[in-house]
C-alpha atoms as a PDB file:
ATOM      1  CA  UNK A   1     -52.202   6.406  40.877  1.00  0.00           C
ATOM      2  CA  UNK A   2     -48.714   7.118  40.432  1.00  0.00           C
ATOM      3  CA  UNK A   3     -49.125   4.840  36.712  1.00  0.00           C
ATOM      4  CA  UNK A   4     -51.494   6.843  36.034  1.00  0.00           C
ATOM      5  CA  UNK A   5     -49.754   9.834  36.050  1.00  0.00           C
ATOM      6  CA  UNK A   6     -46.638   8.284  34.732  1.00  0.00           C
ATOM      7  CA  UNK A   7     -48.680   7.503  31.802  1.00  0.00           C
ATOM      8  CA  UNK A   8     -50.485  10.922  30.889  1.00  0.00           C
ATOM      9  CA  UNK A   9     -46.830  12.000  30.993  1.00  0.00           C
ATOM     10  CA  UNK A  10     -45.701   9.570  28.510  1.00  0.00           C
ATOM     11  CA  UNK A  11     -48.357  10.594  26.472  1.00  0.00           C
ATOM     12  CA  UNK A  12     -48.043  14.212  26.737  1.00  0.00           C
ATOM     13  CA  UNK A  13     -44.025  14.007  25.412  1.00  0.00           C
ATOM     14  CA  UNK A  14     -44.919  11.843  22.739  1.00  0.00           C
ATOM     15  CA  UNK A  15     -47.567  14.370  21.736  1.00  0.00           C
ATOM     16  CA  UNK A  16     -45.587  17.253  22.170  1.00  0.00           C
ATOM     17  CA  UNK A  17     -42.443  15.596  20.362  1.00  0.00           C
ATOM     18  CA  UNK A  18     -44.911  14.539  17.448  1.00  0.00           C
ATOM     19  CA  UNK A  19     -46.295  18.630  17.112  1.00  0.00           C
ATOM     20  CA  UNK A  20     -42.257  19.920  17.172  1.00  0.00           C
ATOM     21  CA  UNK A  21     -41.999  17.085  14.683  1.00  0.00           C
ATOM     22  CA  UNK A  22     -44.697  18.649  12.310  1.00  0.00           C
ATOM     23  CA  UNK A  23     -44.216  22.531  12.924  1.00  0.00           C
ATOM     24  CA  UNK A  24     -40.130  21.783  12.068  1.00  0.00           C
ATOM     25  CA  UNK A  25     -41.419  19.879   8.658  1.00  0.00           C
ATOM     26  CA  UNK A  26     -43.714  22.843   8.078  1.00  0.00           C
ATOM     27  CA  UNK A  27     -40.700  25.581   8.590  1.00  0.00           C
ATOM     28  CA  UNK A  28     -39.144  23.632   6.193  1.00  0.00           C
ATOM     29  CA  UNK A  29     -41.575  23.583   3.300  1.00  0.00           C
ATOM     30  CA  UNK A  30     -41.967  27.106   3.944  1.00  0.00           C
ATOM     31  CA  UNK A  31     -38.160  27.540   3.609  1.00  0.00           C
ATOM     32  CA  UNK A  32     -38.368  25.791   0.460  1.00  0.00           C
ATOM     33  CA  UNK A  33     -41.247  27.535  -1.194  1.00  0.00           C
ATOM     34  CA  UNK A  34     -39.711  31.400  -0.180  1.00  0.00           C
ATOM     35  CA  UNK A  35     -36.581  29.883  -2.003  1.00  0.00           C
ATOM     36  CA  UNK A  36     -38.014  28.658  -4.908  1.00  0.00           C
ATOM     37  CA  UNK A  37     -40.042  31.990  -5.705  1.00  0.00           C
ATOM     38  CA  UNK A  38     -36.609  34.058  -4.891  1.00  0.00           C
ATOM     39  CA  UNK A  39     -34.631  32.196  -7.076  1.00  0.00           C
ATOM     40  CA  UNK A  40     -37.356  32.057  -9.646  1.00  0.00           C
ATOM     41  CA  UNK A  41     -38.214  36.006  -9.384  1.00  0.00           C
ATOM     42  CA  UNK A  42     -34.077  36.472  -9.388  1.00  0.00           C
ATOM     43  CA  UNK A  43     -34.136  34.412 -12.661  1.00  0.00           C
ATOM     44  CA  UNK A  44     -36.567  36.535 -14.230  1.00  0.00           C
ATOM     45  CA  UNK A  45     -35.433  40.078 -13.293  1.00  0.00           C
ATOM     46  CA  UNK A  46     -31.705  38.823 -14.357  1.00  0.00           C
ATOM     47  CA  UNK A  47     -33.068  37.678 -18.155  1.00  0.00           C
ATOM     48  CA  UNK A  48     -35.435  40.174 -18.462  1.00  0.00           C
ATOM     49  CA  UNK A  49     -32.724  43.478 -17.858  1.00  0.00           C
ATOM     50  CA  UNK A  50     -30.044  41.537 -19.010  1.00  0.00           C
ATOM     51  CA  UNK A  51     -30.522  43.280 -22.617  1.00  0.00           C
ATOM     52  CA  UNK A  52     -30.690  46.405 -21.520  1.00  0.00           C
ATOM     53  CA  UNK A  53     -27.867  48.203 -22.311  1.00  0.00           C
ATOM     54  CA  UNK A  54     -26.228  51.666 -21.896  1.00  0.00           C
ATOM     55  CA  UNK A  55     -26.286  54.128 -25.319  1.00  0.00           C
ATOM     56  CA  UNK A  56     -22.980  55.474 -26.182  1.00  0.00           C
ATOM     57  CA  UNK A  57     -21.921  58.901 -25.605  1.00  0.00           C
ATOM     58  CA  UNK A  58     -22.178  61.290 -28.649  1.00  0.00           C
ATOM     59  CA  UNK A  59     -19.344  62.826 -29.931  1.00  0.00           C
ATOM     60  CA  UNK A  60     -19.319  66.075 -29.393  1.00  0.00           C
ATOM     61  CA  UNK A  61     -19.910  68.720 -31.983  1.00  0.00           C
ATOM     62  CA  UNK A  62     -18.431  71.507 -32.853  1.00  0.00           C
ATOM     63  CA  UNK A  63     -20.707  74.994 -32.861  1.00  0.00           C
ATOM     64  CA  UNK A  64     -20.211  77.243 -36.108  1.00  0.00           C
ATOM     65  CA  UNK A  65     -20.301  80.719 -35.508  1.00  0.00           C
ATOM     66  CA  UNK A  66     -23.325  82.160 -36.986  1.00  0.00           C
ATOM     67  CA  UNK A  67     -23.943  85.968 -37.797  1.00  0.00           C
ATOM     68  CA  UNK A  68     -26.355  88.255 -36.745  1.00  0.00           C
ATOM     69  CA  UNK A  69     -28.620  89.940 -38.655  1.00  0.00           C
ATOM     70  CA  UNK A  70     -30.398  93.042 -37.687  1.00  0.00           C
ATOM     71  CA  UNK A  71     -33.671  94.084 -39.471  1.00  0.00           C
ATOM     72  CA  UNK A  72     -36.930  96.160 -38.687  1.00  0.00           C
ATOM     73  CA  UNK A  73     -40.017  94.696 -39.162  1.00  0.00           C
ATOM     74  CA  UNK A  74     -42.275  97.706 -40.474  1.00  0.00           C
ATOM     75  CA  UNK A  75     -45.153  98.632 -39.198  1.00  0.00           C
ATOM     76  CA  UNK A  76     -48.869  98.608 -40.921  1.00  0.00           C
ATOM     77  CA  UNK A  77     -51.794  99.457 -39.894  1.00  0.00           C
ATOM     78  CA  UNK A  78     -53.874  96.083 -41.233  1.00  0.00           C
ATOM     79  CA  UNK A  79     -55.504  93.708 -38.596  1.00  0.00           C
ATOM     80  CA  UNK A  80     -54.470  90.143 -39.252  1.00  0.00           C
ATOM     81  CA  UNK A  81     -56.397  87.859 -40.898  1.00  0.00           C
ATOM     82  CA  UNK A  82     -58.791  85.989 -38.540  1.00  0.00           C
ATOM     83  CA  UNK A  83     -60.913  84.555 -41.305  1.00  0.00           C
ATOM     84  CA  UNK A  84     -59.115  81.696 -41.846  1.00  0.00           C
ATOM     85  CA  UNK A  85     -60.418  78.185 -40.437  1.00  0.00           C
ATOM     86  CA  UNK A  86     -58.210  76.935 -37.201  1.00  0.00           C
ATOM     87  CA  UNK A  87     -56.496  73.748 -38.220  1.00  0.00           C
ATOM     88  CA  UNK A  88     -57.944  70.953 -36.099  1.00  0.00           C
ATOM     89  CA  UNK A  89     -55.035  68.486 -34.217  1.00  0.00           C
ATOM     90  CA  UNK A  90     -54.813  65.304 -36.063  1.00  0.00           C
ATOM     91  CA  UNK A  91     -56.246  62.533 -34.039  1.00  0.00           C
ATOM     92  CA  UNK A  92     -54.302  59.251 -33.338  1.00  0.00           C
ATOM     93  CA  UNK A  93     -56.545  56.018 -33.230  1.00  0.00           C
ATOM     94  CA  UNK A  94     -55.353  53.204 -31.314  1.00  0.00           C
ATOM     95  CA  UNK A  95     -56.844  49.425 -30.279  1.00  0.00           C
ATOM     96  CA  UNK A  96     -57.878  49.524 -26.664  1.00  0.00           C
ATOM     97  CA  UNK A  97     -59.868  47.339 -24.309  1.00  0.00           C
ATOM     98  CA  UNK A  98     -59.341  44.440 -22.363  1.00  0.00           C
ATOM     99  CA  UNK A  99     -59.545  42.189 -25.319  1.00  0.00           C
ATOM    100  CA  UNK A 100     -58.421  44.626 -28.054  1.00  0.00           C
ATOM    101  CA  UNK A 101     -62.234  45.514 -29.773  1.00  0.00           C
ATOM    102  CA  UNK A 102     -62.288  48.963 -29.425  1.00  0.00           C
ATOM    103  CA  UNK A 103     -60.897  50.929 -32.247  1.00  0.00           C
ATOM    104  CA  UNK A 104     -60.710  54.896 -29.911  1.00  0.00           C
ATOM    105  CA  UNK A 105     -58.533  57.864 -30.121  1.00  0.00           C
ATOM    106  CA  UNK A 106     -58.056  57.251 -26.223  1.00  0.00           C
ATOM    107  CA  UNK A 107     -55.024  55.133 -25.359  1.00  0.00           C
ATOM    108  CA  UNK A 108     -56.143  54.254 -22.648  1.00  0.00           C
ATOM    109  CA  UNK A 109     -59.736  53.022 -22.882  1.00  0.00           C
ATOM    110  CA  UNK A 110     -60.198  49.970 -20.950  1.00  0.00           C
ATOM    111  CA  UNK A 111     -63.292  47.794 -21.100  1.00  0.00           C
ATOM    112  CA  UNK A 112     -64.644  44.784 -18.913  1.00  0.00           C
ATOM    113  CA  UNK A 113     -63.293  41.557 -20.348  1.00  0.00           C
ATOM    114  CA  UNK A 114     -65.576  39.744 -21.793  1.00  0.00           C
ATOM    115  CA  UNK A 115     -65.540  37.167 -24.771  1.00  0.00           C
ATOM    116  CA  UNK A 116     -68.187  38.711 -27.070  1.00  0.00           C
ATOM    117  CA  UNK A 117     -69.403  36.603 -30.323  1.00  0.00           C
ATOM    118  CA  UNK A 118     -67.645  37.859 -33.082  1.00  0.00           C
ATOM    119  CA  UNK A 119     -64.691  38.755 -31.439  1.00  0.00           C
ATOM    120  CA  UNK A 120     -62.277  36.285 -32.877  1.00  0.00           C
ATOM    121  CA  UNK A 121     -62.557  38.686 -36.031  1.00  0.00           C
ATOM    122  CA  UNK A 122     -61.207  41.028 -34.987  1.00  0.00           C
ATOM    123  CA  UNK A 123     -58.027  39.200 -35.631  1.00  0.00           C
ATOM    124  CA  UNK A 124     -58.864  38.854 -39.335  1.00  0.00           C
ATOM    125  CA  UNK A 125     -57.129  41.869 -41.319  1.00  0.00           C
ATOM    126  CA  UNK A 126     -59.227  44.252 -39.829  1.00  0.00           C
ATOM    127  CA  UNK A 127     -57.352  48.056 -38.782  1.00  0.00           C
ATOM    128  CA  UNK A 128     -58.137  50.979 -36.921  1.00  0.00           C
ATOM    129  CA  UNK A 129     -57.773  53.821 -38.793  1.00  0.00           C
ATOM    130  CA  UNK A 130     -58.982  57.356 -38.752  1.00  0.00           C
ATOM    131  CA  UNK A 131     -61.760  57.770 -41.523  1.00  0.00           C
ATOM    132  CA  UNK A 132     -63.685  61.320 -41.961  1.00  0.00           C
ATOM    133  CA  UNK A 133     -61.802  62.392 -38.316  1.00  0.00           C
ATOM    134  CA  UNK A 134     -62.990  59.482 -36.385  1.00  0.00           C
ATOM    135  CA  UNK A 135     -61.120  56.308 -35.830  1.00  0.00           C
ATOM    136  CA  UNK A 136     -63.112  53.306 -36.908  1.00  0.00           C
ATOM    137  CA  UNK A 137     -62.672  50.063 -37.297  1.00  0.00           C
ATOM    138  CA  UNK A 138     -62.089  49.095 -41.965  1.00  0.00           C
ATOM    139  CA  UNK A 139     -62.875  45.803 -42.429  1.00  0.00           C
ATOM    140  CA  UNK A 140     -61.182  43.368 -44.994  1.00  0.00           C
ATOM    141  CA  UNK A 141     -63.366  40.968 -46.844  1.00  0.00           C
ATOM    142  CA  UNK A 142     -61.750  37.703 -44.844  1.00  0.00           C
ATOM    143  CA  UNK A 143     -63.421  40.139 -41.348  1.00  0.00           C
ATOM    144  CA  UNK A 144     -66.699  40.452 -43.160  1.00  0.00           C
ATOM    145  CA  UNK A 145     -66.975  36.496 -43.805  1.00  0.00           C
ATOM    146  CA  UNK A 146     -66.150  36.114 -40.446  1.00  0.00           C
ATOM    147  CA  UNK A 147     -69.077  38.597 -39.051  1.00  0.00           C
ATOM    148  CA  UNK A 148     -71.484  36.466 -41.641  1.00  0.00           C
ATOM    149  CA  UNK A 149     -70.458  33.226 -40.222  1.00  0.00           C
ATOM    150  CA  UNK A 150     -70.953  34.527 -36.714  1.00  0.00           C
ATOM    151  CA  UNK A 151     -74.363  35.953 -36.956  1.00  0.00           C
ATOM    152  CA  UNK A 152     -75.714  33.041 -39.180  1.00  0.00           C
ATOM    153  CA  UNK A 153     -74.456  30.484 -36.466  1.00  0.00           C
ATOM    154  CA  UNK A 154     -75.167  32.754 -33.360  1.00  0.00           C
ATOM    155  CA  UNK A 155     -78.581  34.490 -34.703  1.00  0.00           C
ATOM    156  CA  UNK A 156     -79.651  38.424 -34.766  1.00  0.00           C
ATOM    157  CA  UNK A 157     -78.668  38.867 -30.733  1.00  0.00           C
ATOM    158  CA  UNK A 158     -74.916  39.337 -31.498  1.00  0.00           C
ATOM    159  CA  UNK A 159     -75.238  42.291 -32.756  1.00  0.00           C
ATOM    160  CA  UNK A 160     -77.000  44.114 -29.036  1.00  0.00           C
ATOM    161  CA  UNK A 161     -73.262  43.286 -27.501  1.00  0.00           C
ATOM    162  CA  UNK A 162     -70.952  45.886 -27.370  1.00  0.00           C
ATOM    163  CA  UNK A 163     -68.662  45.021 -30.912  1.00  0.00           C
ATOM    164  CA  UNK A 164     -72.339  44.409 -32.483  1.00  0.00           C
ATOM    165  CA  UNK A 165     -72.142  47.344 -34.485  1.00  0.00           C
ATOM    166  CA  UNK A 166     -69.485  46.016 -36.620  1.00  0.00           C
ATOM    167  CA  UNK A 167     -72.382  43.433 -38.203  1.00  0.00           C
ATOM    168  CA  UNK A 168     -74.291  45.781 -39.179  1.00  0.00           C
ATOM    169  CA  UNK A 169     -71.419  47.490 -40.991  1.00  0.00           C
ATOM    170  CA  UNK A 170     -70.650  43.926 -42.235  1.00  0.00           C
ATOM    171  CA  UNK A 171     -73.946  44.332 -44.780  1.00  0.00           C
ATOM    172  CA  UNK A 172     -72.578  48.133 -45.924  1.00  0.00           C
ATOM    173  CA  UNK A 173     -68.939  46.696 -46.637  1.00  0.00           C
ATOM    174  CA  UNK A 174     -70.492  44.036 -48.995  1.00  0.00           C
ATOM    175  CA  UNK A 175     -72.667  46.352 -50.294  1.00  0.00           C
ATOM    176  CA  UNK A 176     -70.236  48.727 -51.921  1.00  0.00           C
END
């Protein structure tokens, strides 16, 4: 009996030294990994502001005295003119969406990414420009090719996606 006991106990210590031994060896890979990504994120954040640096002070400038005049703005009896047309605010177009296909006067348009057939012409001279006040995609002939190739490979479905318009506007551009 007492063997027995003397044994379990044996076996117990070396289990217990063999569990320190593995939680000690997993501290220190954990150690090592929080290091690694601190010195890596340090890296970064050090290269990436090291440009950055402060503008120089302007001079200052001296203010020239300036007189005043006084005048009287006389007084008539007319009602402005209200019959001319209110100027509209010039829009600004800009290339939004997750993979750059929408051609929007919103800066921030976002769109869910998805690689859509005919997207890689995009990329082919193509610019977003404002044309009769609403931004639209111009193609270039090299973008027009492209679309052609697409659709003859692909077949009539590519243009239901969401750039599928730009096909269709494909035939009018070679049209012209």
């Amino acid at each position: 009996m007492g063997k027995l006991i003397k044994d379990k106990i044996m076996i117990f210590s070396k289990a217990s030294f063999s569990s320190k031994g593995q939680s000690l060896i997993g501290i220190i890979i954990v150690l090592v990994v929080v290091g690694l990504l601190t010195g890596g994120l340090s890296y970064y954040l050090s290269k990436r502001t090291s440009g950055v640096t402060e503008p120089p002070e302007a001079p200052e400038l001296e203010t020239p005295e300036v007189e005043m005049l006084e005048f009287e703005i006389p007084e008539t009896e007319e009602e402005p003119a209200t019959d001319r047309p209110e100027e509209e605010p010039v829009k600004e177009c800009f290339i939004a969406g997750c993979s750059g296909e929408l051609c929007t006067d919103d800066p921030e348009a976002v769109t869910t990414c998805e690689l859509l057939p005919g997207m890689e012409c995009l990329a082919e001279e193509m610019s977003c420009q404002l044309v009769e006040g609403e931004c639209s995609w111009v193609l270039s002939r090299k973008a027009a090719e492209c679309f052609l190739a697409v659709k003859e490979q692909q077949g009539e479905q590519v243009t239901e996606s969401r750039i599928g318009y730009l096909f269709n506007k494909v035939e009018d551009f070679l049209n012209e």
